[in-house]
Protein backbone atom coordinates (compact mmCIF):
# COMPACT_ATOMS: atom_id res chain seq x y z
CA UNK A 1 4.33 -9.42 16.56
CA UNK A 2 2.72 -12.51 14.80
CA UNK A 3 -0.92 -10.63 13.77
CA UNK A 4 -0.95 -13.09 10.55
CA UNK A 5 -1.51 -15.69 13.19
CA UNK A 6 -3.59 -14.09 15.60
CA UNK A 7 -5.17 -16.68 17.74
CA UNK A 8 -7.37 -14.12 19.09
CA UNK A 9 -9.80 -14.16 15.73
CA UNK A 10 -8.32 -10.00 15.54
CA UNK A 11 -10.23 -9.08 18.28
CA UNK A 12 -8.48 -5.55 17.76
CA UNK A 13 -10.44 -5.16 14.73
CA UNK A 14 -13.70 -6.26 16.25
CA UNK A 15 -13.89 -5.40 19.65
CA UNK A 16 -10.70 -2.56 20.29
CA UNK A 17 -8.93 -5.28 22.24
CA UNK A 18 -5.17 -3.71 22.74
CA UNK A 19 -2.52 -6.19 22.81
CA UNK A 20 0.36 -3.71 23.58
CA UNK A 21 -1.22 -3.32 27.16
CA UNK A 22 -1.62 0.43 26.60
CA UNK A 23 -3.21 2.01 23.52
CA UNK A 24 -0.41 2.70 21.39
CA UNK A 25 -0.15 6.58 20.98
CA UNK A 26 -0.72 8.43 17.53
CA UNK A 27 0.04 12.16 18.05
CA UNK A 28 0.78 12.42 14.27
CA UNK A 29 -2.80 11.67 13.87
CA UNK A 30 -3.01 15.18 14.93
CA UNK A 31 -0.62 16.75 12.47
CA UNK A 32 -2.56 18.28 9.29
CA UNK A 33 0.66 16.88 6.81
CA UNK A 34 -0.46 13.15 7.92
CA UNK A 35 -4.40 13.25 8.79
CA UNK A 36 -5.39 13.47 5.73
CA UNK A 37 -3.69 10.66 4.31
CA UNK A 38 -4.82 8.80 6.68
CA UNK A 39 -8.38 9.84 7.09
CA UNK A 40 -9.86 10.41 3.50
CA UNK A 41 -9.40 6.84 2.95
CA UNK A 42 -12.17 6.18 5.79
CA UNK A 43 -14.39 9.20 4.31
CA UNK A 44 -14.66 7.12 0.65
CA UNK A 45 -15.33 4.16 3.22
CA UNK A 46 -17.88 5.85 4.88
CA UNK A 47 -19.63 7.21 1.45
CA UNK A 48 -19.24 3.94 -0.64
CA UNK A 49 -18.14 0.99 1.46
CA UNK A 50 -15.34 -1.16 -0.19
CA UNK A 51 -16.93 -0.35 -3.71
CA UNK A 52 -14.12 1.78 -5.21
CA UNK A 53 -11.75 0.02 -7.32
CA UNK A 54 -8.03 1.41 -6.35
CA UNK A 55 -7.86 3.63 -9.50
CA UNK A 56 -11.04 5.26 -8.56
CA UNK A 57 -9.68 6.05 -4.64
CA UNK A 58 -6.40 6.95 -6.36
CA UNK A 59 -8.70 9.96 -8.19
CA UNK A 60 -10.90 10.77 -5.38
CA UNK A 61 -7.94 11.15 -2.81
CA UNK A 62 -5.97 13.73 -5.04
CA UNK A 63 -9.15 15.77 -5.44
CA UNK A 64 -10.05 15.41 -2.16
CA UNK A 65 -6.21 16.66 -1.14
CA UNK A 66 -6.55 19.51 -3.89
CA UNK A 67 -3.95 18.41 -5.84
CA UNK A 68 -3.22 19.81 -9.36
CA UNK A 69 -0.03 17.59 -10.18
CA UNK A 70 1.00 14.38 -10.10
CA UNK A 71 3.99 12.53 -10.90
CA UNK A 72 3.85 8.60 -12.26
CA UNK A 73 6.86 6.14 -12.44
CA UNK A 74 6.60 2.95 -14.15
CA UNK A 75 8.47 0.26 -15.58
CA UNK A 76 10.01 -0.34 -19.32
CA UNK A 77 8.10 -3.61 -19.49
CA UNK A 78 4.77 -1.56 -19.05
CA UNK A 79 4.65 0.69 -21.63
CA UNK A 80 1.13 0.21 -22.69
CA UNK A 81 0.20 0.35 -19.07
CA UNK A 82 1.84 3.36 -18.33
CA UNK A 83 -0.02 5.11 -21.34
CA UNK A 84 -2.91 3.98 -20.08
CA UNK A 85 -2.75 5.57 -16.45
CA UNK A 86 -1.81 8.69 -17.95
CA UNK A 87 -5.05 8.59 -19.74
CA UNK A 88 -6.88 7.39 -16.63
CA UNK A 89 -5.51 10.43 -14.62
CA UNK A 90 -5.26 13.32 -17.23
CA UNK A 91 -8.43 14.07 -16.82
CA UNK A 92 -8.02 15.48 -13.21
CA UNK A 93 -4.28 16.60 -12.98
CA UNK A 94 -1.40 17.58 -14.55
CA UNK A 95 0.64 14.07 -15.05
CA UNK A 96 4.03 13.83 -15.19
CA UNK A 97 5.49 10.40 -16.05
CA UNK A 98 8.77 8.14 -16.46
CA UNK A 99 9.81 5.38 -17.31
CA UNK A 100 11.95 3.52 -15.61
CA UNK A 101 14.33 1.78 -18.41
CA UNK A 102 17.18 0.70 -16.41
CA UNK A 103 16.20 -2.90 -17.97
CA UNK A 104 15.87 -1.34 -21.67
CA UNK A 105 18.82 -2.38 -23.88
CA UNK A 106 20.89 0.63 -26.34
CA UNK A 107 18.58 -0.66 -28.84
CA UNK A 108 15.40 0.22 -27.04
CA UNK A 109 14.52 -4.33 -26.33
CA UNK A 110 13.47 -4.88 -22.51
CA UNK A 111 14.72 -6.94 -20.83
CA UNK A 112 14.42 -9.00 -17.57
CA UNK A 113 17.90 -9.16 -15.55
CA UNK A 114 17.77 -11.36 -12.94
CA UNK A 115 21.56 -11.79 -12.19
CA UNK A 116 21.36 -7.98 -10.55
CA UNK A 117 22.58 -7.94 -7.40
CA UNK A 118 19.77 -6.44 -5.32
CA UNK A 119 22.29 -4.46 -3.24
CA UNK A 120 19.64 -1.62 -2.50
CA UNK A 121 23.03 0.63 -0.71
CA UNK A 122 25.38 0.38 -3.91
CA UNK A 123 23.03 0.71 -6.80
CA UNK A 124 21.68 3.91 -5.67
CA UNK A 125 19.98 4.83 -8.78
CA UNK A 126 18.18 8.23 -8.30
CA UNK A 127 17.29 9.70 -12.06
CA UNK A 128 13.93 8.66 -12.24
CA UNK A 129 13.05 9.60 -8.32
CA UNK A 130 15.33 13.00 -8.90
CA UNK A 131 13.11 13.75 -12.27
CA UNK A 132 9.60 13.18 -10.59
CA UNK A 133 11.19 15.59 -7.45
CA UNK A 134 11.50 17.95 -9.56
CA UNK A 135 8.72 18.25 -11.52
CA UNK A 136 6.82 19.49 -8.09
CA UNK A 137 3.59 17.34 -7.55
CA UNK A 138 2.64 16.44 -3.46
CA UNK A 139 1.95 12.70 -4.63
CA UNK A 140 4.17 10.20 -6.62
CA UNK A 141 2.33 7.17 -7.83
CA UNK A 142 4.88 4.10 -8.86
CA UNK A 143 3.68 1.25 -11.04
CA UNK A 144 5.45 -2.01 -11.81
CA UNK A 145 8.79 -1.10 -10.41
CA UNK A 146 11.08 -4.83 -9.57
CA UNK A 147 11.30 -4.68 -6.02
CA UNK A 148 14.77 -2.97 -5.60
CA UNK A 149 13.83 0.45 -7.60
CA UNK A 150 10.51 0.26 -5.91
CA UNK A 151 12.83 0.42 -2.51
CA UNK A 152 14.79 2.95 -4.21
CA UNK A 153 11.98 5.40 -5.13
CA UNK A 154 10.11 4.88 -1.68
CA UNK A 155 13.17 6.47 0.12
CA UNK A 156 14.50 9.07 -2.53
CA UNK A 157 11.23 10.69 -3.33
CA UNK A 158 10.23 13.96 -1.44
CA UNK A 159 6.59 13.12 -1.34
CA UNK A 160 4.61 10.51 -0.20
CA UNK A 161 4.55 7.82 -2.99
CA UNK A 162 1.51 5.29 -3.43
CA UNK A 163 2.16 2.22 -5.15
CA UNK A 164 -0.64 1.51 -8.11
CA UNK A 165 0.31 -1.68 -9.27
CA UNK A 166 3.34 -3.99 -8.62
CA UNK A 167 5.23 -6.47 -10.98
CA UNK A 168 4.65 -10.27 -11.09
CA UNK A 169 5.24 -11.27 -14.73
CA UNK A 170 4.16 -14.92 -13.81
CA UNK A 171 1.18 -14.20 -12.45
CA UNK A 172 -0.03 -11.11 -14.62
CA UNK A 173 1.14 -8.66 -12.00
CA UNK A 174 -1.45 -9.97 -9.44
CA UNK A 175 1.05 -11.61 -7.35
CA UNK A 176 -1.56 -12.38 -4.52
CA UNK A 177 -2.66 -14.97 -7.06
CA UNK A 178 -0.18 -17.21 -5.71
CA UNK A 179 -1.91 -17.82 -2.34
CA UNK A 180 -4.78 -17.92 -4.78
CA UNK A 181 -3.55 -20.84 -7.02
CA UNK A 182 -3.51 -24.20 -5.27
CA UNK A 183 -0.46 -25.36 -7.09
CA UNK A 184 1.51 -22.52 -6.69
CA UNK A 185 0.36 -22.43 -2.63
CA UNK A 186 1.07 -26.07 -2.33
CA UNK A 187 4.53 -25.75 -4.05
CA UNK A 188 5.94 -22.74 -1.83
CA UNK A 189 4.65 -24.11 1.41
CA UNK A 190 6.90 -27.24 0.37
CA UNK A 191 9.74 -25.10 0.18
CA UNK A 192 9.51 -25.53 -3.45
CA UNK A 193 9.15 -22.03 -4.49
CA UNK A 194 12.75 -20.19 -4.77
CA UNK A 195 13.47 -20.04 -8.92
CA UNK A 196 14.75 -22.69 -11.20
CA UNK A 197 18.37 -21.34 -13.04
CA UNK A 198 17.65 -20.06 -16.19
CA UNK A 199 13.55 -19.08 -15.55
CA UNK A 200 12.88 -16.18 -17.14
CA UNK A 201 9.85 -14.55 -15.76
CA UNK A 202 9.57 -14.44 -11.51
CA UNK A 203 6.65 -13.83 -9.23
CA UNK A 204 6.58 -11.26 -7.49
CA UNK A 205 7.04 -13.11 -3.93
CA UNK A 206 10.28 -15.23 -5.47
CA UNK A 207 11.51 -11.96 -6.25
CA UNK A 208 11.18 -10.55 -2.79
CA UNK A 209 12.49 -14.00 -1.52
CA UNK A 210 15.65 -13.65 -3.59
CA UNK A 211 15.67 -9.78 -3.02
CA UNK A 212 15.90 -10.09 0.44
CA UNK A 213 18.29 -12.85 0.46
CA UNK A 214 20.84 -10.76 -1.58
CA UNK A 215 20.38 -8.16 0.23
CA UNK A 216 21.50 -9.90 3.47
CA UNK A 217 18.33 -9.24 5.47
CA UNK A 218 17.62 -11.22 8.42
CA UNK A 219 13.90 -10.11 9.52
CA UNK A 220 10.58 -8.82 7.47
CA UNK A 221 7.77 -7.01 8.53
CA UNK A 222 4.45 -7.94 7.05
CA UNK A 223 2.48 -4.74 7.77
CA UNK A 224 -0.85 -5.55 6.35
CA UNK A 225 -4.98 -5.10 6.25
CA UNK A 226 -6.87 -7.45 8.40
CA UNK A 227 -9.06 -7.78 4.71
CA UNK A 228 -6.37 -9.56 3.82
CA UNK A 229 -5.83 -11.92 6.76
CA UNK A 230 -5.89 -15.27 5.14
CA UNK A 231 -3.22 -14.40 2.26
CA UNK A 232 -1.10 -12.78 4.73
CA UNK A 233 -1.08 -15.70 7.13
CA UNK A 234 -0.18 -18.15 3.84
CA UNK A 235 2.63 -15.96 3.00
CA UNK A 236 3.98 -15.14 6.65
CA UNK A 237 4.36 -19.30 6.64
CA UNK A 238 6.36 -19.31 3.05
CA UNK A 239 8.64 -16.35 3.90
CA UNK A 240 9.40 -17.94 7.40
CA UNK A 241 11.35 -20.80 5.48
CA UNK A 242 13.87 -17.80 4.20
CA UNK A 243 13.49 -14.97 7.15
CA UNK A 244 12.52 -14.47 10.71
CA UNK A 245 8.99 -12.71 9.92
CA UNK A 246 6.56 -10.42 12.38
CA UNK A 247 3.42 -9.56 10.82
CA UNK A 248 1.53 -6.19 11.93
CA UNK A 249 -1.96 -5.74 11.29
CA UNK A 250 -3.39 -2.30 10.10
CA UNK A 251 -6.08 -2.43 13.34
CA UNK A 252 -3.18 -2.59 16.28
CA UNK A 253 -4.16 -1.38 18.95
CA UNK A 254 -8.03 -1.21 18.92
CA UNK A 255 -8.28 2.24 18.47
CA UNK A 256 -11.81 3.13 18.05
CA UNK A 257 -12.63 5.49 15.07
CA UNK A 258 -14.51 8.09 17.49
CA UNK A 259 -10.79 8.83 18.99
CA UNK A 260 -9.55 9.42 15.71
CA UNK A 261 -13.00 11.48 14.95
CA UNK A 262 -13.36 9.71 11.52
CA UNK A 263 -16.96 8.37 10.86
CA UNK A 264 -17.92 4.70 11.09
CA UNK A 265 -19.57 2.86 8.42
CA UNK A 266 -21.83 1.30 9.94
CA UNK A 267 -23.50 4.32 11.70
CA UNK A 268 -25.29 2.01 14.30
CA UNK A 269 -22.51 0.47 15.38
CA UNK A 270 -21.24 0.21 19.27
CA UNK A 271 -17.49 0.24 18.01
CA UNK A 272 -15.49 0.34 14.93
CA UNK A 273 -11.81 0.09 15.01
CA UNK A 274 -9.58 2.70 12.87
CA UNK A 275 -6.79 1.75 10.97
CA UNK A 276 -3.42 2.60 12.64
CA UNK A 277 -0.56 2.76 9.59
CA UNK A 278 1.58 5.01 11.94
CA UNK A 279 1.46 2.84 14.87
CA UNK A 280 2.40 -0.27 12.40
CA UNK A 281 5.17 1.74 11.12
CA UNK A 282 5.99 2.69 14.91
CA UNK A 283 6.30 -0.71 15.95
CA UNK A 284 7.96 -1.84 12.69
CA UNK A 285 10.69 0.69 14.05
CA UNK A 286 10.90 -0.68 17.29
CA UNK A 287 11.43 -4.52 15.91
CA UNK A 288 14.27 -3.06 13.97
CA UNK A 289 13.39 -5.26 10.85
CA UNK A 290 15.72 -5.26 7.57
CA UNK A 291 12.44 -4.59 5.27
CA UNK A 292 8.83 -3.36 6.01
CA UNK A 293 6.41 -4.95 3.27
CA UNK A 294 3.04 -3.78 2.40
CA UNK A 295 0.27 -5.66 1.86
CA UNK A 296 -2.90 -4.46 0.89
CA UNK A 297 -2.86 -1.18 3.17
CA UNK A 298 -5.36 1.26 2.04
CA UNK A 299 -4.45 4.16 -0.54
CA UNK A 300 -3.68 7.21 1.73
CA UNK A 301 -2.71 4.77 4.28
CA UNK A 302 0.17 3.06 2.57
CA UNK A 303 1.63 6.94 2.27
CA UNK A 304 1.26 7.60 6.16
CA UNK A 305 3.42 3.77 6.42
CA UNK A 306 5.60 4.42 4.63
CA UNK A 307 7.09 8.03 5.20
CA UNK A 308 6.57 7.12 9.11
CA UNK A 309 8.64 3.64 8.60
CA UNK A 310 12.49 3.94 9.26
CA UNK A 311 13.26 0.08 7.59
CA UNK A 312 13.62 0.08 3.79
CA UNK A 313 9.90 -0.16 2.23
CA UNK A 314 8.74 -1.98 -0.88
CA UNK A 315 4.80 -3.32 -1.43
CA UNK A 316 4.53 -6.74 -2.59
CA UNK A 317 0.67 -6.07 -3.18
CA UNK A 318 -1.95 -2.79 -3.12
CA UNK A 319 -5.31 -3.41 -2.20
CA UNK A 320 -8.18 -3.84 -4.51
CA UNK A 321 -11.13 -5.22 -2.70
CA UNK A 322 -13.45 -4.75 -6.06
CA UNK A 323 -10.94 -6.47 -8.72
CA UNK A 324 -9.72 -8.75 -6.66
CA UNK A 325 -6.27 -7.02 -5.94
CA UNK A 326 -5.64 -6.99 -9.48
CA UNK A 327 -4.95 -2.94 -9.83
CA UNK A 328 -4.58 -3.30 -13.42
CA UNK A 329 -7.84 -4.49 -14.41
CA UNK A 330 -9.36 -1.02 -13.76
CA UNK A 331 -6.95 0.02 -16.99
CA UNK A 332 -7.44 -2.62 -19.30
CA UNK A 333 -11.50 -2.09 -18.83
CA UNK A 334 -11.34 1.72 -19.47
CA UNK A 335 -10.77 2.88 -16.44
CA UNK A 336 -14.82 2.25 -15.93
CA UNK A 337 -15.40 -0.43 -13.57
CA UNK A 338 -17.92 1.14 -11.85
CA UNK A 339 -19.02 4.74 -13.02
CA UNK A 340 -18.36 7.26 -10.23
CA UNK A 341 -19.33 11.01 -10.16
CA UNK A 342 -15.59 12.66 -8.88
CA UNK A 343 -17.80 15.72 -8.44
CA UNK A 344 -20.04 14.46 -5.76
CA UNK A 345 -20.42 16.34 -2.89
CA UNK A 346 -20.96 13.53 -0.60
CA UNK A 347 -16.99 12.56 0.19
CA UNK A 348 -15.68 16.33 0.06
CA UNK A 349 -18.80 17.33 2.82
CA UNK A 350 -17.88 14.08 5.40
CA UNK A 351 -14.21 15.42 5.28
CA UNK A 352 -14.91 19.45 5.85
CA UNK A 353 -17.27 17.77 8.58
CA UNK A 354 -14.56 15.43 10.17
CA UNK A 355 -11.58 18.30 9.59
CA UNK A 356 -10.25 18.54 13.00
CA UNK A 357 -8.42 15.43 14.61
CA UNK A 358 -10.56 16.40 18.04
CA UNK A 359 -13.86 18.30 18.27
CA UNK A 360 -13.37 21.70 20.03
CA UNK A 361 -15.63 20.45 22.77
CA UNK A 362 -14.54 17.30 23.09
CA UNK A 363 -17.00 15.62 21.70
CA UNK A 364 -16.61 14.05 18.50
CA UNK A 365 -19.32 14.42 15.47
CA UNK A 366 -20.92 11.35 16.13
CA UNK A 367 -21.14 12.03 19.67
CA UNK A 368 -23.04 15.46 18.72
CA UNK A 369 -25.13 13.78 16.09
CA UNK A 370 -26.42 11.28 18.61
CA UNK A 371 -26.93 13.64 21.02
């Protein structure tokens, strides 16, 4: 699986074109613990386009779910962030957050340890995931966690997790910025990019690069949105130097929304293709990779990935189509990026509407509404 370099121009995305030879099947698609994860994310979609920042989806999907709770991890070295989402989210739920300080010195400094020894099996550190279990909420968000914690907490919490925002302290935790940056493209693709001894602050991808190499890991997964085709292809060719690297993309298999009975956005439309995290997870698990990354898979989506996904999990970047994949700008503006009514009716009716994974006559909605 090379999607990153699909020579094909992702015909699965555009015209349902199947490369497994056989539609790849998604019974879970079916099950009311995973649809909705992976269908409310198409409802916003299908109400306001790509015009939510990730915050905002973050809020709508929790309402939309009916959640009342829910739990927040973040990092020492965001302190001020981590205030900030609580603000952002207190509003709508009861928010229960920690901080991860396993970087935070007895006298309260943080710092950045770079001489750990990534061994995700031995430093099984559970307080923070154990805390969050407990406190009962159906939805963990994690923000800023270094990439072995954020592997950590993606297989020790009891609910799916969502990852807000990652950490890049180079690049002002927007670590696609370094497919962005000319310099820092240039210097990677050259083989240039593993860090100098004694640097002090890491991207985000020479952190994964190290990470895995630690680790021992052999093979990554690049399971990724086909809106983020060109950076994924850019960083498929810099992580080749280190690993043997497949890349999945989140339209595999061509699966046209009408079999998934989600509605398209483009409601004159011959075909739209659905996303298909499960079936990237599914074929993650059949590669047998070391580590399944995440980039830029939709909120709601990245939860159905990752609890399908056998491989360790980490995200090296969440999607933000409107801020430029920069989750964090959404807090340091006040949370108001675009003002959006949580109590509009539209989203909530399109998912009563689209409840059942198959119309009881076989038809699906926009068959009948056609008709």
């Amino acid at each position: 699986m090379k999607c990153a370099h699909c020579g094909l121009k992702m015909e699965c995305s555009k015209k349902g074109r199947d490369c497994h030879g056989g539609t790849l099947e998604v019974p879970e698609y079916r099950d009311p613990a995973v649809r909705p994860y992976v269908t409310y994310s198409a409802f916003l979609q299908h109400v306001y386009g790509n015009n939510l920042t990730r915050l905002q989806e973050l809020i709508f999907i929790g309402l939309m779910m009916g959640y009342r709770r829910l739990g927040l991890v973040y990092c020492a070295g965001l302190q001020r962030e981590g205030q900030l989402m609580v603000e952002a989210l207190s509003p709508y739920f009861e928010v229960h957050a920690v901080c991860c300080d396993h970087c935070r010195t007895p006298d309260g400094r943080f710092i950045i340890d770079h001489d750990r020894k990534f061994d995700v099996y031995a430093r099984d550190d559970r307080g923070k995931v154990d805390e969050l279990n407990a406190f009962g909420a159906r939805m963990h968000v994690s923000m800023g966690l270094c990439i072995e914690q954020d592997v950590l907490f993606n297989r020790h919490s009891t609910v799916p997790v969502s990852n807000f925002a990652v950490q890049d302290w180079v690049l002002g935790h927007n670590p696609l910025a370094v497919v962005y940056t000319v310099y820092q493209r240039k210097k990677y693709l050259q083989g240039k990019g593993l860090p100098q001894e004694g640097q002090l602050r890491r991207t985000r991808l020479q952190e994964l690069i190290v990470f895995g190499q630690r680790a021992g890991f052999k093979t990554i997964s690049l399971g990724f949105c086909n809106g983020v085709f060109e950076e994924v292809g850019v960083l498929s060719q810099i992580l080749a130097q280190y690993f043997i690297v497949y890349s999945v993309c989140c339209k595999t298999s061509g699966i046209d929304k009408k079999d998934q009975n989600t509605p398209y956005m483009n409601p004159n439309a011959v075909f739209e293709s659905a996303c298909n995290p499960v079936g990237q997870a599914k074929i993650d698990n059949r590669l047998g990779v070391d580590l399944s990354v995440q980039l830029g898979i939709c909120l709601g989506h990245d939860m159905a990935f990752a609890t399908h996904t056998l491989p360790p999990t980490v995200t090296f970047a969440p999607k933000d189509r409107v801020l430029g994949h920069n989750t964090l700008a959404a807090l340091y503006a006040g949370a108001r990026v675009m003002d959006v009514d949580y109590a509009d009716p539209r989203p909530y009716e399109v998912a009563e509407r689209y409840v059942d994974a198959e119309a009881p006559d076989g038809l699906s909605d926009l068959e009948r509404d056609a008709g």
